[in-house]
Protein backbone atom coordinates (compact mmCIF):
# COMPACT_ATOMS: atom_id res chain seq x y z
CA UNK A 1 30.65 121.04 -75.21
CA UNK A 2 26.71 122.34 -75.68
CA UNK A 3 26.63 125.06 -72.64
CA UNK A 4 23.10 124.55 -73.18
CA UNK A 5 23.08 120.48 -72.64
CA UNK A 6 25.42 121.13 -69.67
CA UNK A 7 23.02 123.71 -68.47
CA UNK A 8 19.78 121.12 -68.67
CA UNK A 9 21.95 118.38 -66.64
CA UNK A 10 23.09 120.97 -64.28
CA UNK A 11 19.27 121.47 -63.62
CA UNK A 12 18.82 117.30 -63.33
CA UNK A 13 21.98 117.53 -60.63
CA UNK A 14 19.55 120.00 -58.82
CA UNK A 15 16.44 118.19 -59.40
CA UNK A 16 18.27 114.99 -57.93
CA UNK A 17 19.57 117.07 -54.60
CA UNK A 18 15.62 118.75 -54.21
CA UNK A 19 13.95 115.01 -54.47
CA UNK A 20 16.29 114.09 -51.15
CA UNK A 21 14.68 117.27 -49.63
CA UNK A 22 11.58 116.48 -50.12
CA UNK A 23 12.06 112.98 -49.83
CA UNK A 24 13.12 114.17 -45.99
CA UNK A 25 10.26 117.11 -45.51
CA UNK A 26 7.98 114.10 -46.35
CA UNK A 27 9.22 112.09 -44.05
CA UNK A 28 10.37 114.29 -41.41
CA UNK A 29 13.52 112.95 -40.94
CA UNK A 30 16.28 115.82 -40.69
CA UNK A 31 19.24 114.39 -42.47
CA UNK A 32 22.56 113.88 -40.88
CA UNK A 33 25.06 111.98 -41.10
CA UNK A 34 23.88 108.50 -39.13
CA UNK A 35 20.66 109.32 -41.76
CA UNK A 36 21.96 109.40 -45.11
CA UNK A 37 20.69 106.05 -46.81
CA UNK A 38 20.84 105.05 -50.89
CA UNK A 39 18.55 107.24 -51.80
CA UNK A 40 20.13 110.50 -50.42
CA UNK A 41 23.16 109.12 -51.49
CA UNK A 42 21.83 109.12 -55.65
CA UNK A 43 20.67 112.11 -54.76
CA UNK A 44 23.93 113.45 -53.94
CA UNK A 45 25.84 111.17 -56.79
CA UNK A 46 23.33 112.81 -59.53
CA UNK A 47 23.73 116.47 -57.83
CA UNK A 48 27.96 116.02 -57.74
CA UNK A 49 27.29 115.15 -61.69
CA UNK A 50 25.09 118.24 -62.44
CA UNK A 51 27.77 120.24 -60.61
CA UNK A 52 30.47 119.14 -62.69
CA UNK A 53 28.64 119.91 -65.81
CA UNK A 54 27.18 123.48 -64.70
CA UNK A 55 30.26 124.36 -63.49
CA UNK A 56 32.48 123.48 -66.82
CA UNK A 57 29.81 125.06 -68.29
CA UNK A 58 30.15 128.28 -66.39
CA UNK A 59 33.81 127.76 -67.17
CA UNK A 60 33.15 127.76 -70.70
CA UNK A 61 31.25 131.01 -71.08
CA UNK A 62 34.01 132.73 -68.99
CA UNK A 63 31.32 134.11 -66.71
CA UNK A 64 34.35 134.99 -64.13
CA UNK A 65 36.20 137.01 -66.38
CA UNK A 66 39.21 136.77 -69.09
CA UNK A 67 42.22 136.86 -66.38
CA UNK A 68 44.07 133.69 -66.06
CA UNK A 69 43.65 133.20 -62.66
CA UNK A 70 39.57 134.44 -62.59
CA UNK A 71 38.42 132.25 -65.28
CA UNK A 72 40.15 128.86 -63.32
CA UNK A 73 37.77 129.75 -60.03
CA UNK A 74 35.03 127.64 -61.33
CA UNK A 75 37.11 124.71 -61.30
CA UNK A 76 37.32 124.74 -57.64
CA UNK A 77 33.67 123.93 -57.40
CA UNK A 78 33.91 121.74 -60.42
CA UNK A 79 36.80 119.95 -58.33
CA UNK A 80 34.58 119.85 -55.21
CA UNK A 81 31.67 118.47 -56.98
CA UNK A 82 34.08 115.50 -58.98
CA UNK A 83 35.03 114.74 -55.42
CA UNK A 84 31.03 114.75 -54.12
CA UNK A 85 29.97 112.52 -57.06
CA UNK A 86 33.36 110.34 -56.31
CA UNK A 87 32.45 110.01 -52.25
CA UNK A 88 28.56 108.91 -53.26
CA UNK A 89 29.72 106.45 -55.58
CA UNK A 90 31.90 104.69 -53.16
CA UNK A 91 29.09 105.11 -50.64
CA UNK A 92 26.84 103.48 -52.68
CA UNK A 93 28.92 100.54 -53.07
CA UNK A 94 29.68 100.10 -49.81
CA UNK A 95 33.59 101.54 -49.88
CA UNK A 96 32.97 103.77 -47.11
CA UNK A 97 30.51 104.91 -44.82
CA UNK A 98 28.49 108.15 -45.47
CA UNK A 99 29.10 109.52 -41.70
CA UNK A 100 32.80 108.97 -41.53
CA UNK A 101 34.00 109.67 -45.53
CA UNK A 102 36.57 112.51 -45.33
CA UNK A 103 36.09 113.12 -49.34
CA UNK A 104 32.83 114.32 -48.40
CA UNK A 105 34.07 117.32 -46.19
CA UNK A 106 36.49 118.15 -48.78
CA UNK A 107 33.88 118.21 -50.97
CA UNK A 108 31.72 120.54 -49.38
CA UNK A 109 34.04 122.80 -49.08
CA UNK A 110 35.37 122.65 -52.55
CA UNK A 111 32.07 123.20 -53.19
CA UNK A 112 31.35 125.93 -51.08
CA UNK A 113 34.91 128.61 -52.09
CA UNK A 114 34.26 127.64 -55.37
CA UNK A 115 30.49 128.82 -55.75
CA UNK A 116 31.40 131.71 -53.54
CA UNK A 117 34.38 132.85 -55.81
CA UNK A 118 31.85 132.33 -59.15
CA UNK A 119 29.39 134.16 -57.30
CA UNK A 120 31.85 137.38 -56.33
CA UNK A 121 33.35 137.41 -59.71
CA UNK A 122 30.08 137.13 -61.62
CA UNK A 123 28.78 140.35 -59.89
CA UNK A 124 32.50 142.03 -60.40
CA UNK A 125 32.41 141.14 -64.10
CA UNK A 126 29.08 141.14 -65.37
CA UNK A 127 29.32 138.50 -67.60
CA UNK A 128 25.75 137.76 -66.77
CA UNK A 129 23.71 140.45 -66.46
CA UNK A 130 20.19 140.45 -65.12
CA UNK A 131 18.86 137.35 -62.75
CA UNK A 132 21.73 135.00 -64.53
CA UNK A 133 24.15 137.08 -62.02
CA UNK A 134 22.34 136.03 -59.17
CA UNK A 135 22.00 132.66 -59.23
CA UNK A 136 25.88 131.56 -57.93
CA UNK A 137 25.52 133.98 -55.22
CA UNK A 138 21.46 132.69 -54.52
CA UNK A 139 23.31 128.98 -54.34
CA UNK A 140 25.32 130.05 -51.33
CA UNK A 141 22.78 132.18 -49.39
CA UNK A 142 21.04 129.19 -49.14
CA UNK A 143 23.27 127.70 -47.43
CA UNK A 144 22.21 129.53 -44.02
CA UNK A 145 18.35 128.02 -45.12
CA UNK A 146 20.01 124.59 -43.63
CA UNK A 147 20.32 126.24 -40.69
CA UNK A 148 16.48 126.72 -40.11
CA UNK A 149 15.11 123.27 -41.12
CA UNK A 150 14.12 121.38 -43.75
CA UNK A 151 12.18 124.26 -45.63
CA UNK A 152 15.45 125.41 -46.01
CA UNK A 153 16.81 122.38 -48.28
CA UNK A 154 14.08 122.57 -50.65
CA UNK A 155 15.64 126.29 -51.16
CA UNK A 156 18.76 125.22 -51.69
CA UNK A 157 17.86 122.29 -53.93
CA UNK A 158 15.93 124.69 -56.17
CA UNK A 159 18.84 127.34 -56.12
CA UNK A 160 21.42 124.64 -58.07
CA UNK A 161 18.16 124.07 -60.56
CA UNK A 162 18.09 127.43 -60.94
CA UNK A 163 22.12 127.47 -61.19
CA UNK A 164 21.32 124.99 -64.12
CA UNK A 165 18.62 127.13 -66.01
CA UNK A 166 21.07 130.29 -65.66
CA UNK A 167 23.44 128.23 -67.68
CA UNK A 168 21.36 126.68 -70.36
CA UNK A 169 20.10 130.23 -70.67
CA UNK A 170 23.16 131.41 -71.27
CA UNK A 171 24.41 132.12 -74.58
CA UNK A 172 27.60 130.13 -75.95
CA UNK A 173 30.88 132.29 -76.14
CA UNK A 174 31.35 131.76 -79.95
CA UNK A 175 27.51 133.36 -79.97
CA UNK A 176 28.79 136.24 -77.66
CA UNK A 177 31.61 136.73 -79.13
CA UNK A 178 29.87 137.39 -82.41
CA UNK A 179 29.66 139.90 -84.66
CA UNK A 180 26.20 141.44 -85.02
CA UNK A 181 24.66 141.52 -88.43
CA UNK A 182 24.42 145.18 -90.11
C-alpha cells in the first residue's frame, strides 16, 4: 500500500488523539478512567486506526532493519493499536466499559514495547536519517509529559502527528531501493 496515504492517516490517527487533549485542556477535566466519554473514545478509535496504518507503513519501508526478527518489531505496536481501535469500538457500542476493559491495558502496552523497539532500532539502523529518526523515540518520551498534566497530552498527541508526517515523508522502498540515473 501508498506509504505516503498510510503516512497522511497516520497523521489523522494523531489529529483524532490531540482533539481529546484539547477537548480536556478546554475543559479542564484530567482524563481517567471514570472520565472517558464518546468523544475520547473516537478519539481513541480514530488514533488505534492511524496507528495501524503508520505502523504497517513503517513496516513497509523496513525502517527497523532487513533481519527477520527486526523488521517484525513494528507489528507489535501495529498489534497493540488493532487491539486499541478493537477496545474503542466495543466501548462505543456499549460492549464494555472504558474503566474496566482489559483489551485496553493490553493495548497500551502493545503499544508502548512496540514504539519503543521501532524507536531503538530506527536509531541502530538508520533507515531514517535526519528528524524522521526521531519521531518513534519523540512518541515515547512523551509519554512521561502525562505525568505533568494536561500540557503534556497535547505533546503526545502532536508526537503520533508527527509519527504520521515522518512516514508520508518517507520515501517508498521500491523508490529507495532504486537505481540512480547516470
Amino acid at each position: 500500500m501508498n506509504t505516503r496515504l498510510l503516512g497522511t492517516l497516520g497523521m489523522i490517527g494523531g489529529v483524532g488523539l490531540l482533539a481529546g487533549e484539547v477537548r480536556h485542556l478546554i475543559s479542564g477535566v484530567r482524563i481517567t478512567g471514570a472520565t472517558v466519554d464518546a468523544p475520547d473514545i473516537v478519539g481513541y478509535l480514530i488514533w488505534g486506526i492511524g496507528g495501524i496504518c503508520a505502523f504497517w507503513a513503517i513496516y513497509q519501508l523496513g525502517v527497523t532493519g532487513k533481519g527477520r526478527w527486526t523488521r517484525l518489531l513494528p507489528l507489535v505496536a501495529l498489534v497493540g493499536f488493532a487491539a486499541m481501535a478493537l477496545a474503542s469500538a466495543s466501548e462505543l457500542i456499549g460492549l464494555t466499559q472504558p474503566a474496566t476493559d482489559p483489551l485496553i491495558g493490553v493495548a497500551w502496552l502493545l503499544i508502548l514495547l512496540g514504539t519503543v523497539l521501532a524507536a531503538i532500532f530506527a536509531l541502530i539502523v538508520r533507515t531514517w536519517t535526519g528528524w524522521r529518526k526521531f519521531a518513534p523515540l519523540f512518541c515515547i518520551l512523551t509519554i512521561l509529559t502525562f505525568i505533568v498534566g494536561d500540557a503534556g497530552g497535547l505533546l503526545f498527541g502532536s508526537s503520533w502527528v508527527l509519527l504520521g508526517y515522518a512516514v508520508f515523508t518517507s520515501a517508498s522502498p521500491a523508490a529507495r531501493l532504486a537505481p540512480v540515473p547516470a
